[in-house]
C-alpha atoms as a PDB file:
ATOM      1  CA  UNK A   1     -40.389  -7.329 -19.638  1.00  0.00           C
ATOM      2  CA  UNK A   2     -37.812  -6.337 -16.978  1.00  0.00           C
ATOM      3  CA  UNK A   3     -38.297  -8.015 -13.437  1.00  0.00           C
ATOM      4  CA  UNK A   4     -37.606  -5.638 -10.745  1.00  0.00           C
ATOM      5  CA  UNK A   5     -34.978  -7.022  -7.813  1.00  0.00           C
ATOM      6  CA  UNK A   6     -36.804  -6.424  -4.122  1.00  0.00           C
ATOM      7  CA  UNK A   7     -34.640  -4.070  -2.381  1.00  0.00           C
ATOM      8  CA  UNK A   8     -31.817  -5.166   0.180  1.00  0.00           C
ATOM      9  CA  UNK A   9     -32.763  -5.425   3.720  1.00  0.00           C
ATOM     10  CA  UNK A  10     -29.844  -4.103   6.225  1.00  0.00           C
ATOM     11  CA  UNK A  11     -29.090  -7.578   7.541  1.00  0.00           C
ATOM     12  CA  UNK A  12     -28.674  -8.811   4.133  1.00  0.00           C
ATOM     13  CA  UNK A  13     -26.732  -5.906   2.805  1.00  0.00           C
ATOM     14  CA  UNK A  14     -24.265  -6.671   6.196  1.00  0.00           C
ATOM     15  CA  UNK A  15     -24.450 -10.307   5.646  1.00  0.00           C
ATOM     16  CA  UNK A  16     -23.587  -9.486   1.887  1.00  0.00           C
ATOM     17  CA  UNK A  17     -20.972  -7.817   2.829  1.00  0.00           C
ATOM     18  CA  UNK A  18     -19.211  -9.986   5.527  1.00  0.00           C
ATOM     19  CA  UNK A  19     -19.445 -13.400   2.860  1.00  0.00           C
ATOM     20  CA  UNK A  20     -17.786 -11.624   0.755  1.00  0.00           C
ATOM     21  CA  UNK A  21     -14.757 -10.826   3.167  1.00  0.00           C
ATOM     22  CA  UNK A  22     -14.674 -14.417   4.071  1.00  0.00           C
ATOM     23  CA  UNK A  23     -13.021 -15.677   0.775  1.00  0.00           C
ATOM     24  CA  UNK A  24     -10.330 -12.867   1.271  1.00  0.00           C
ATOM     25  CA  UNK A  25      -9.746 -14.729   4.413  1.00  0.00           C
ATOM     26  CA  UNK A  26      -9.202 -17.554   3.870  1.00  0.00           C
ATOM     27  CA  UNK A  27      -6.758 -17.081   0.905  1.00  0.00           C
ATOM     28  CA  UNK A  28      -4.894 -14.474   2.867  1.00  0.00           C
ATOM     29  CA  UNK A  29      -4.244 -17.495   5.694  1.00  0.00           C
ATOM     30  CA  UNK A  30      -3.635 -20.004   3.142  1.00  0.00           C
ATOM     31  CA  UNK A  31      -0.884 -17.362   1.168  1.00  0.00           C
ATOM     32  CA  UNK A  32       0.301 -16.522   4.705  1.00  0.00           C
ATOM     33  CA  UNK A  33       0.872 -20.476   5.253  1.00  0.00           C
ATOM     34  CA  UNK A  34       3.109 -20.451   1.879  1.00  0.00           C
ATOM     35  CA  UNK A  35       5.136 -17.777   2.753  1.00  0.00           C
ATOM     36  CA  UNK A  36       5.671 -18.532   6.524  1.00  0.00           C
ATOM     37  CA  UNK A  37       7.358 -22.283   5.382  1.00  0.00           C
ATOM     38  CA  UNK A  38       9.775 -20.593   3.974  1.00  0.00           C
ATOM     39  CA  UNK A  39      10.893 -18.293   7.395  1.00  0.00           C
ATOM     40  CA  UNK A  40      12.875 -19.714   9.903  1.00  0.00           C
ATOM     41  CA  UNK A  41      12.493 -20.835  13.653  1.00  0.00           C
ATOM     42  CA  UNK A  42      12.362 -16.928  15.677  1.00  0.00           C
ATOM     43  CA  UNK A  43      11.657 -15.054  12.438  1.00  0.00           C
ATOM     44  CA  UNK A  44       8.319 -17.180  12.054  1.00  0.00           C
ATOM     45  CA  UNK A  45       7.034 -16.992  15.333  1.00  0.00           C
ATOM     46  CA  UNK A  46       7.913 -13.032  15.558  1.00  0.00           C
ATOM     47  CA  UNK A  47       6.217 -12.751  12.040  1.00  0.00           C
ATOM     48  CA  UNK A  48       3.326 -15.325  12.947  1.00  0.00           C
ATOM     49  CA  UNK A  49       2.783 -13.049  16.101  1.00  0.00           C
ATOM     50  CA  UNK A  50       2.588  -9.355  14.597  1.00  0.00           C
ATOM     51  CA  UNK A  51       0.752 -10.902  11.365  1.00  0.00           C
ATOM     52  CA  UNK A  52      -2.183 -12.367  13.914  1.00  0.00           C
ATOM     53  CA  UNK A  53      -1.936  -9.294  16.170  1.00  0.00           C
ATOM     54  CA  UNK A  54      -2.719  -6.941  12.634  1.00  0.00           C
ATOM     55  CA  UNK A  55      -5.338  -9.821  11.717  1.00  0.00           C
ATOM     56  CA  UNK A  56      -7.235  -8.916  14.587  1.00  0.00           C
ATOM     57  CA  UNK A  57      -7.888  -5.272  14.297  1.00  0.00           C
ATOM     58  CA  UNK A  58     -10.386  -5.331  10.782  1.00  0.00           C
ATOM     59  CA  UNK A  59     -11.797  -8.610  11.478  1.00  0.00           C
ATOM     60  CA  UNK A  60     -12.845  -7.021  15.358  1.00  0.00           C
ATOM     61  CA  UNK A  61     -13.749  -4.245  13.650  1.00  0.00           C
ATOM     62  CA  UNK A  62     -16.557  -6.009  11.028  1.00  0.00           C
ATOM     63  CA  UNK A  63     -17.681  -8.464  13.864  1.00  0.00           C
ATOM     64  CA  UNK A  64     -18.036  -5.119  16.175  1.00  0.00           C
ATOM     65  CA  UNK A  65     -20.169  -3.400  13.266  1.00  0.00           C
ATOM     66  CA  UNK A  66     -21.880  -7.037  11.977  1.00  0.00           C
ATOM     67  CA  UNK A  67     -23.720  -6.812  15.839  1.00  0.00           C
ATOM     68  CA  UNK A  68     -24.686  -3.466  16.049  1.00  0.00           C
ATOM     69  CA  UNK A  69     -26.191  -3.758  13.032  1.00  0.00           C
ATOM     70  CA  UNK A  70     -27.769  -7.018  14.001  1.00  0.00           C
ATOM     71  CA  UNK A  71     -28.883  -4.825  17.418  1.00  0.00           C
ATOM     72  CA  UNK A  72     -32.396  -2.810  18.625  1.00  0.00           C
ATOM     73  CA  UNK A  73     -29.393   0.374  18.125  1.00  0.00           C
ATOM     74  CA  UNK A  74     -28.735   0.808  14.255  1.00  0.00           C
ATOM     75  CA  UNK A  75     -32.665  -0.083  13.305  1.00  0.00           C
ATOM     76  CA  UNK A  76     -34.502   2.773  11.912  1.00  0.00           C
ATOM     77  CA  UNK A  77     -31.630   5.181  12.399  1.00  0.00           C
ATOM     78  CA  UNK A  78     -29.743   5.439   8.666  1.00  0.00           C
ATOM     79  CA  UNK A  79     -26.948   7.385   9.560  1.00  0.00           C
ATOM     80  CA  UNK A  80     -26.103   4.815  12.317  1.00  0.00           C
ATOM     81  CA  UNK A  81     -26.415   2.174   9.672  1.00  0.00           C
ATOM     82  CA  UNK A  82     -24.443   3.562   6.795  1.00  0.00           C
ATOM     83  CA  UNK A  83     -21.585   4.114   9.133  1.00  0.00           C
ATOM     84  CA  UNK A  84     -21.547   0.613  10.078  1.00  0.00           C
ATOM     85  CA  UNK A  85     -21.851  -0.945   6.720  1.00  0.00           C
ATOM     86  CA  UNK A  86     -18.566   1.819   5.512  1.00  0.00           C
ATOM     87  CA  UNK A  87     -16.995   0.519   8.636  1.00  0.00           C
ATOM     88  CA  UNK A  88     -17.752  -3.407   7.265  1.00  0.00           C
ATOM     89  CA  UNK A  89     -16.765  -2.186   3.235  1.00  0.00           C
ATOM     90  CA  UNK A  90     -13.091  -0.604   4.306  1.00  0.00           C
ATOM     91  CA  UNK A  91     -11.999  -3.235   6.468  1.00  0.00           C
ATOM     92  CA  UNK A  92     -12.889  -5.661   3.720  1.00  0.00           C
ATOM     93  CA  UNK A  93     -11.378  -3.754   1.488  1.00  0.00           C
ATOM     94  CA  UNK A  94      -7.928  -3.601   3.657  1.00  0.00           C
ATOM     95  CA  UNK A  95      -7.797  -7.237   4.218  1.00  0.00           C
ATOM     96  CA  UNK A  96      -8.632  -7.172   0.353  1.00  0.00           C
ATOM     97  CA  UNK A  97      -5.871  -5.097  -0.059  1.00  0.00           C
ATOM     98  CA  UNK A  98      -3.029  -7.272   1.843  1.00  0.00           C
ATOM     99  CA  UNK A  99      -4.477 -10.811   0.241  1.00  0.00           C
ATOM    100  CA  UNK A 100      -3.394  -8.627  -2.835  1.00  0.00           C
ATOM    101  CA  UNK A 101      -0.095  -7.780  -1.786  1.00  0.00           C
ATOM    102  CA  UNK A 102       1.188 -10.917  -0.613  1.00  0.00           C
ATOM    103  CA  UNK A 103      -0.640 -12.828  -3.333  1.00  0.00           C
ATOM    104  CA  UNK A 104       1.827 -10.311  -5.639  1.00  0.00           C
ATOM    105  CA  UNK A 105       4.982 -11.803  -3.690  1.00  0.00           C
ATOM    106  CA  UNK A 106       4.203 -15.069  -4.187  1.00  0.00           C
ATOM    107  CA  UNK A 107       4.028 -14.843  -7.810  1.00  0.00           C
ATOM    108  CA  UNK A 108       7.078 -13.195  -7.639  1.00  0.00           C
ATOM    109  CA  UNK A 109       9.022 -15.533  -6.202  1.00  0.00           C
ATOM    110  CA  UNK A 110       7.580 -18.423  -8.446  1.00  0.00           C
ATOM    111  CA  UNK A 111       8.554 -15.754 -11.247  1.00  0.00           C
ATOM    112  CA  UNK A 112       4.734 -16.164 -12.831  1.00  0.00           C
ATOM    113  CA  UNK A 113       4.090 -12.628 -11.720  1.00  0.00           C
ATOM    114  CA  UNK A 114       2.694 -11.238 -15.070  1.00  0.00           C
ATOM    115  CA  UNK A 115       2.776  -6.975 -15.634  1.00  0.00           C
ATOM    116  CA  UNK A 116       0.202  -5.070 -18.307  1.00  0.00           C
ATOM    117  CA  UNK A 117       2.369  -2.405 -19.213  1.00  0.00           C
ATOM    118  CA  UNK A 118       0.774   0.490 -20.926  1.00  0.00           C
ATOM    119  CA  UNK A 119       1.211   4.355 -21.467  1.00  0.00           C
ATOM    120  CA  UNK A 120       1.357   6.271 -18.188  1.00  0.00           C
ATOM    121  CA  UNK A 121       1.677  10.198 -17.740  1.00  0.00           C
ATOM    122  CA  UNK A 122       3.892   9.887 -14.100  1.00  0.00           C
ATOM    123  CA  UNK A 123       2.643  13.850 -13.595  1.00  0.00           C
ATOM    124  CA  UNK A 124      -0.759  12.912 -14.334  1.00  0.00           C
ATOM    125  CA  UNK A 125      -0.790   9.899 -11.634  1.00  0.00           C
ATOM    126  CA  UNK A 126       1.178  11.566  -9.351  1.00  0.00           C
ATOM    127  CA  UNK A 127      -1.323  14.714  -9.511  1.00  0.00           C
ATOM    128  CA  UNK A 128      -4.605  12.299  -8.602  1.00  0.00           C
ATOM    129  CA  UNK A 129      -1.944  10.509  -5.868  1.00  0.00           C
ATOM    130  CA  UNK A 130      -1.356  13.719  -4.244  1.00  0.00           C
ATOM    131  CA  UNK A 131      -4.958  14.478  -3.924  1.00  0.00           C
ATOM    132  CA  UNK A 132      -5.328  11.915  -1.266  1.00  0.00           C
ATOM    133  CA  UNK A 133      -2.966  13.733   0.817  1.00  0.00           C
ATOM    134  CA  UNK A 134      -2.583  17.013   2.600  1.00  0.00           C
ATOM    135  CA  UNK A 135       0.087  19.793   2.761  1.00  0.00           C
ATOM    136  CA  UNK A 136       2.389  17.585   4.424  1.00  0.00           C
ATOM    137  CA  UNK A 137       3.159  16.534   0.631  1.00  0.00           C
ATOM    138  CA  UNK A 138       5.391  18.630  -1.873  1.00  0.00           C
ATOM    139  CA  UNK A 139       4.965  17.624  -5.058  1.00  0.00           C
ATOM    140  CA  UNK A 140       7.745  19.016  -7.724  1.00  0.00           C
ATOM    141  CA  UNK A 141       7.474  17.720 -11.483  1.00  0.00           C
ATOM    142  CA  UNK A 142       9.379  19.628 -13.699  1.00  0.00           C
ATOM    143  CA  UNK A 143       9.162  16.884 -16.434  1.00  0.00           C
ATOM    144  CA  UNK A 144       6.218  14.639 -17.335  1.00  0.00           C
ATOM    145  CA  UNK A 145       7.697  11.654 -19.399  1.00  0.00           C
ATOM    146  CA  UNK A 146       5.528   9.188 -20.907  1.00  0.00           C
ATOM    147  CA  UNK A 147       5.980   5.629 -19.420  1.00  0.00           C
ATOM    148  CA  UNK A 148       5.462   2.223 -20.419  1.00  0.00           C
ATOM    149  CA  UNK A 149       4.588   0.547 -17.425  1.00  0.00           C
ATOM    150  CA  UNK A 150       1.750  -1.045 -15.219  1.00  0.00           C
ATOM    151  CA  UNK A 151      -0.807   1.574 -13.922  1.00  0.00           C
ATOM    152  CA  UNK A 152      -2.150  -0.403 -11.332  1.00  0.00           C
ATOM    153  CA  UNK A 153       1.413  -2.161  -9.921  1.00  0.00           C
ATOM    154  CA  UNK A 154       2.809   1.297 -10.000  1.00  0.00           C
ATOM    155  CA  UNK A 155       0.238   3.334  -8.699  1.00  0.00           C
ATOM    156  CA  UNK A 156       0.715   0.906  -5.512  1.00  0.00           C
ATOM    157  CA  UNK A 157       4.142   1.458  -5.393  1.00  0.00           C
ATOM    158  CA  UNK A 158       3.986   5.125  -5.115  1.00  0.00           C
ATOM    159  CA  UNK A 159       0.834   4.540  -2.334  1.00  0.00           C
ATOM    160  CA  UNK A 160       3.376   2.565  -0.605  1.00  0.00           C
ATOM    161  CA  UNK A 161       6.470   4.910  -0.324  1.00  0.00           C
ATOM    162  CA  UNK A 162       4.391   7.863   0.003  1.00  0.00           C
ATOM    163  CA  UNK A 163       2.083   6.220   3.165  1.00  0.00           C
ATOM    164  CA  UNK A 164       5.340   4.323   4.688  1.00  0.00           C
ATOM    165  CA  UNK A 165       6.793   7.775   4.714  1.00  0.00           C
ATOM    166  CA  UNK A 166       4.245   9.100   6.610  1.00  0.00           C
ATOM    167  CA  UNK A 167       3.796   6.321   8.657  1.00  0.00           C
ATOM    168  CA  UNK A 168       7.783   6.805   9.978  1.00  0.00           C
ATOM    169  CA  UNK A 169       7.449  10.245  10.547  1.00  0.00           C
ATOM    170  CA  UNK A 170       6.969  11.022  14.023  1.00  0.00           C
ATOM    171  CA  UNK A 171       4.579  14.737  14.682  1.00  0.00           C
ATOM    172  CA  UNK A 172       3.583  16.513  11.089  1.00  0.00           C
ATOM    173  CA  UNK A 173       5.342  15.050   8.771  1.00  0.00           C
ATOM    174  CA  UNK A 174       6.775  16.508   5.911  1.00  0.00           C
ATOM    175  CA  UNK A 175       7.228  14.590   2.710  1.00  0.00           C
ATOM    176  CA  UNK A 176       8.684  15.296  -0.734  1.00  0.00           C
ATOM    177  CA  UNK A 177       8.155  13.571  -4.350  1.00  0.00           C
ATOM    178  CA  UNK A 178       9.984  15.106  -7.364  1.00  0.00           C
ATOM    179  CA  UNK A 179      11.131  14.069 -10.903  1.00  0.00           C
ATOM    180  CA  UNK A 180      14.142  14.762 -12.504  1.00  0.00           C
ATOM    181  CA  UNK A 181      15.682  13.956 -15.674  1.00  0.00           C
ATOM    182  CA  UNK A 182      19.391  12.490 -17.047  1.00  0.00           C
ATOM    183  CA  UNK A 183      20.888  11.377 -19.748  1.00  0.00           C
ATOM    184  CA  UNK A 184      20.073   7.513 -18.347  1.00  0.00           C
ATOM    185  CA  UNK A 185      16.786   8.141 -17.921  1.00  0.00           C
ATOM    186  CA  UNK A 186      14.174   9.654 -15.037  1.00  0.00           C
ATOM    187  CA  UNK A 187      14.470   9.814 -11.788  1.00  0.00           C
ATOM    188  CA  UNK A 188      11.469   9.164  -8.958  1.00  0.00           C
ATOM    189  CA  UNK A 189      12.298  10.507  -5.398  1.00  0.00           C
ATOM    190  CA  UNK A 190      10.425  10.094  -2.382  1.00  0.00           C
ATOM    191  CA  UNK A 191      11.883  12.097   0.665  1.00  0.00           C
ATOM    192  CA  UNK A 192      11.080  12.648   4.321  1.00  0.00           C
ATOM    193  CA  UNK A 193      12.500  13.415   7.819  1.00  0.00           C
ATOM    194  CA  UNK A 194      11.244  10.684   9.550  1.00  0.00           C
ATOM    195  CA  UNK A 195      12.739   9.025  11.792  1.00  0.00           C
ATOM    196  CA  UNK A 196      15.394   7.259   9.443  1.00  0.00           C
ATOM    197  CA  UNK A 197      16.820   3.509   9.350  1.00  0.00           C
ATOM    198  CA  UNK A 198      20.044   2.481  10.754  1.00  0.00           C
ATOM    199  CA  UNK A 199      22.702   1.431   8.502  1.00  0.00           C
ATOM    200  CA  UNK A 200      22.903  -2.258   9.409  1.00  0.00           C
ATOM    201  CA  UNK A 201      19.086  -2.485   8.659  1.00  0.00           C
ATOM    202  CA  UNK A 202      19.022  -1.125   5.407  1.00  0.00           C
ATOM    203  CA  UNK A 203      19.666  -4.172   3.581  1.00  0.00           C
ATOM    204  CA  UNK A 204      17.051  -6.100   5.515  1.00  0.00           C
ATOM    205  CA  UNK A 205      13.943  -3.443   4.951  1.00  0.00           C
ATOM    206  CA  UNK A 206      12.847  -5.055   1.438  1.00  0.00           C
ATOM    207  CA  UNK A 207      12.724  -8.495   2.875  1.00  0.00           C
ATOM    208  CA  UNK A 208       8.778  -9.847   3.638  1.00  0.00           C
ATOM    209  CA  UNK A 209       7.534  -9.075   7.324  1.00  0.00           C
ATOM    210  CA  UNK A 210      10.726  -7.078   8.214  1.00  0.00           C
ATOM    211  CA  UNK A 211       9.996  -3.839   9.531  1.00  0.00           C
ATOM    212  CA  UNK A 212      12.095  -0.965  11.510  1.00  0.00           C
ATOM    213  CA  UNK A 213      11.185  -1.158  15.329  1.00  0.00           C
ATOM    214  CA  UNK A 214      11.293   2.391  16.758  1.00  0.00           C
ATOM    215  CA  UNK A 215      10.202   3.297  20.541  1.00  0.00           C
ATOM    216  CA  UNK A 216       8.515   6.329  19.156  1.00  0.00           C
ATOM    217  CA  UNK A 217       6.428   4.793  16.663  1.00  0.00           C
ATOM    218  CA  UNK A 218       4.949   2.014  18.499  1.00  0.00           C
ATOM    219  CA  UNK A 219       1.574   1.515  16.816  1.00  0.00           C
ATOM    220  CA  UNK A 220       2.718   1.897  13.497  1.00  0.00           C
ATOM    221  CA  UNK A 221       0.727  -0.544  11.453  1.00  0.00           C
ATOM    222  CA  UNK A 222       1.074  -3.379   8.683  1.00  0.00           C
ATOM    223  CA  UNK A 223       2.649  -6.547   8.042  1.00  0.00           C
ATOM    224  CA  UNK A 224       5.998  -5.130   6.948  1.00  0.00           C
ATOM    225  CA  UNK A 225       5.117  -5.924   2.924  1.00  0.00           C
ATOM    226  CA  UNK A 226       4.780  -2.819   1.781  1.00  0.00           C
ATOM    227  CA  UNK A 227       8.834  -2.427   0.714  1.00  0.00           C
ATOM    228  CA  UNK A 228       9.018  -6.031  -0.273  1.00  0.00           C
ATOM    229  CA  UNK A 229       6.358  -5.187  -2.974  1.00  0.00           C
ATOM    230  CA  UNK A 230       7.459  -2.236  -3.842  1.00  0.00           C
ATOM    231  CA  UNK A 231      11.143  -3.558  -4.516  1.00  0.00           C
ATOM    232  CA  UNK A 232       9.668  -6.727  -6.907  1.00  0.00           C
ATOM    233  CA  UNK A 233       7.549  -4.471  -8.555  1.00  0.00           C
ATOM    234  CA  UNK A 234      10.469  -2.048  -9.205  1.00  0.00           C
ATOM    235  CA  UNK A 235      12.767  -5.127 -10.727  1.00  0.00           C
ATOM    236  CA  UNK A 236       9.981  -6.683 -12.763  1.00  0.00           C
ATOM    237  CA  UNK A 237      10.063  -3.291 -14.609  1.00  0.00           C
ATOM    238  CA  UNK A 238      13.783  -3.617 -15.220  1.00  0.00           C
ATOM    239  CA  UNK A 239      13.857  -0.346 -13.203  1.00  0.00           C
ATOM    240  CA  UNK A 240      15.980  -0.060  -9.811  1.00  0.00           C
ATOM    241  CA  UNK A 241      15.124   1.507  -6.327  1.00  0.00           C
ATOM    242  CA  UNK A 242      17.910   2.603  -3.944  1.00  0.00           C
ATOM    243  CA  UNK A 243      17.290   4.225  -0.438  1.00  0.00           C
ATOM    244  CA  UNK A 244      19.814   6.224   1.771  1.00  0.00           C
ATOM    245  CA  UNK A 245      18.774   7.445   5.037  1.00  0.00           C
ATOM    246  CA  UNK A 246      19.955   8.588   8.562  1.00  0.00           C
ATOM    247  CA  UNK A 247      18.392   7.702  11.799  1.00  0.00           C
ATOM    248  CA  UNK A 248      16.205  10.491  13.233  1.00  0.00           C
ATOM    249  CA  UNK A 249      17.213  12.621   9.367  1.00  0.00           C
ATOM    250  CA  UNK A 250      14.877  10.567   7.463  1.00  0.00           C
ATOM    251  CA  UNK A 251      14.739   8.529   4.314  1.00  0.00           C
ATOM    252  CA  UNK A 252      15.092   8.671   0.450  1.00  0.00           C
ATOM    253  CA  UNK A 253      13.866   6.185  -1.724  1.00  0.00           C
ATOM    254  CA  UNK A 254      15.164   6.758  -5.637  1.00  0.00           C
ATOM    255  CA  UNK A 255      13.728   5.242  -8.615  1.00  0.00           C
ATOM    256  CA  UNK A 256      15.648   5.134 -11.873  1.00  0.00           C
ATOM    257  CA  UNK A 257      13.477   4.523 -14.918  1.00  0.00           C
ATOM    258  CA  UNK A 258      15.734   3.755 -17.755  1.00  0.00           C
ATOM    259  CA  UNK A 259      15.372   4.962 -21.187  1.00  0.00           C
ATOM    260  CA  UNK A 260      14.036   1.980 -22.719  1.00  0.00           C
ATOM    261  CA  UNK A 261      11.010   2.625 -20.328  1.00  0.00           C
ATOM    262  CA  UNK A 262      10.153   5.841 -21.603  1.00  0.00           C
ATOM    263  CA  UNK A 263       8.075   6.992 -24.665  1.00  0.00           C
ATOM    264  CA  UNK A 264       8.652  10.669 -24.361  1.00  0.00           C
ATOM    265  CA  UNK A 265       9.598  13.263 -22.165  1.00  0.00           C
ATOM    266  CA  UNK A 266       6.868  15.936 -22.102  1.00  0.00           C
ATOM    267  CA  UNK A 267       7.888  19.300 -20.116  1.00  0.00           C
ATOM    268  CA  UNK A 268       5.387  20.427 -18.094  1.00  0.00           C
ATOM    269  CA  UNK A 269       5.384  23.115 -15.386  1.00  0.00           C
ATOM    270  CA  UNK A 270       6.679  22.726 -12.278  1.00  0.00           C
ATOM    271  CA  UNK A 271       3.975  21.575  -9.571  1.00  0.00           C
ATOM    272  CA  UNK A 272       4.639  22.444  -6.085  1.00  0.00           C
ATOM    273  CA  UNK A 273       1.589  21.282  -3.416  1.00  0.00           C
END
C-alpha cells in the first residue's frame, strides 16, 4: 500500500531550498574561475569586482529571508512565510539562471555547445514573451514563419534583447519587436530609445562582462552576459545579429534568419500590443 510522506516543516522547506542553491554556487564560481583566466590584468579585476558586487545582492537576499524564517517573526504567520520562501525560490532561481548562461559560453568557446532544434511558431513565442511585459512593448508580426530552431536557446535570446532594452532605457521605456519578410529570409527586430551606445563601443558590447557605463543608469544590473549569449546563440544557428544605434536615440538589434532555417511562412494578422 502507498506510504504517506510527513509534511514539510518551514525550516526544512527553507533549508530545502537554500541546499539546493548551494550547488548553483559553487559551479557558478568554479565557471567564473574558467572564464576569468582567460581576461587580462585591469579587465579581470574590473570584471572580478562588478561580478562579486552582483554576487552579493541574491545571496544577501536568501541569508536575509533564511533568518527571518529561522526567527520568533515568520512562525505562525503564513503570509510572512510564503513571502520569504518566494523571496529564497527567485533568487535561486536567478543565480540558477546566470550558472546557465555562462555555463552556455563556455561550451561555446570549447565548440561542444550542442542545440535541439525543433519546429517553432516565432508569433506564437513571441505572443507568450510579450505577456510578461506591459504596454511599454509593441509587438508587430505580420508573418508567422515556421522555424527550425532551439525553443529554449531562443526563447532566452529574445528575454535578453527585450529586458536589456528595457534595462537601457532611462523613464518609461518604449520598446518595439516586429517581423518582416525578404527574399533571404526573415527578419527579427528589437528597437528602443534608450539611451544608445557610442560608436567605438559597439564592437566591444558582445564580448563577456563588457557592459555600456552610463551616468544615468547607474544601478543597472547583471554581469554584462546577456549580449555575449545572445550573439553565440545567434551564430550556432547559422543566423546573424547586427545592431546600429545612437547615443541618447537608442538601439536596434536585427536578426536575419536565413531560408534554410525556415519551414514555412504562415501569414498571420498583424499584432500590435
Amino acid at each position: 500500500m502507498p506510504v504517506s510522506l510527513p509534511a514539510l516543516t518551514t525550516s526544512e522547506t527553507w533549508l530545502i531550498l537554500l541546499v539546493l542553491a548551494l550547488p548553483s554556487q559553487a559551479l557558478f564560481c568554479y565557471i567564473l574561475w574558467r572564464m576569468l583566466r582567460r581576461q587580462k590584468g585591469t579587465i579581470k579585476t574590473d570584471v572580478l569586482h562588478s561580478v562579486v558586487h552582483e554576487f552579493q545582492t541574491p545571496v544577501a537576499a536568501i541569508r536575509m529571508a533564511v533568518d527571518i524564517l529561522d526567527s520568533p517573526i515568520a512562525r505562525n504567520q503564513p503570509e510572512r512565510t510564503e513571502k520569504y520562501i518566494r523571496i529564497i525560490r527567485e533568487e535561486t532561481e536567478r543565480l540558477q539562471h546566470q550558472v546557465e548562461t555562462m555555463l552556455t559560453l563556455a561550451r561555446a568557446d570549447q565548440n561542444t555547445l550542442i542545440l535541439n532544434p525543433e519546429p517553432v511558431s516565432l508569433c506564437s513565442l513571441i505572443e507568450t514573451i510579450a505577456e510578461r511585459h506591459g504596454n511599454y512593448l509593441r509587438v508587430f508580426l505580420p508573418v508567422n514563419p515556421l522555424l527550425m530552431a532551439d525553443r529554449l536557446h531562443l526563447t532566452n535570446v529574445l528575454h535578453n534583447l527585450i529586458d536589456n532594452a528595457v534595462k537601457y532605457s532611462p523613464g518609461t521605456p518604449q520598446v518595439f519587436l516586429n517581423t518582416a519578410t525578404d527574399a533571404n529570409g526573415v527578419m527579427l527586430t528589437i528597437r528602443d530609445q534608450g539611451i544608445g551606445i557610442p560608436a567605438h563601443q559597439l564592437k566591444q558590447i558582445f564580448k563577456p562582462f563588457f557592459r555600456v557605463h552610463d551616468r544615468s543608469q547607474p544601478s543597472v544590473k547583471g554581469f554584462g552576459l546577456g549580449l555575449s549569449y545572445v550573439q553565440r546563440i545567434v551564430l550556432a544557428h547559422n543566423w546573424r545579429i547586427d545592431v546600429t544605434s545612437e547615443p541618447g536615440q537608442g538601439s536596434e538589434f536585427r536578426i536575419s534568419i536565413p531560408l534554410a532555417s525556415i519551414l514555412a511562412p504562415v501569414n498571420s494578422p498583424s499584432i500590435v500590443q
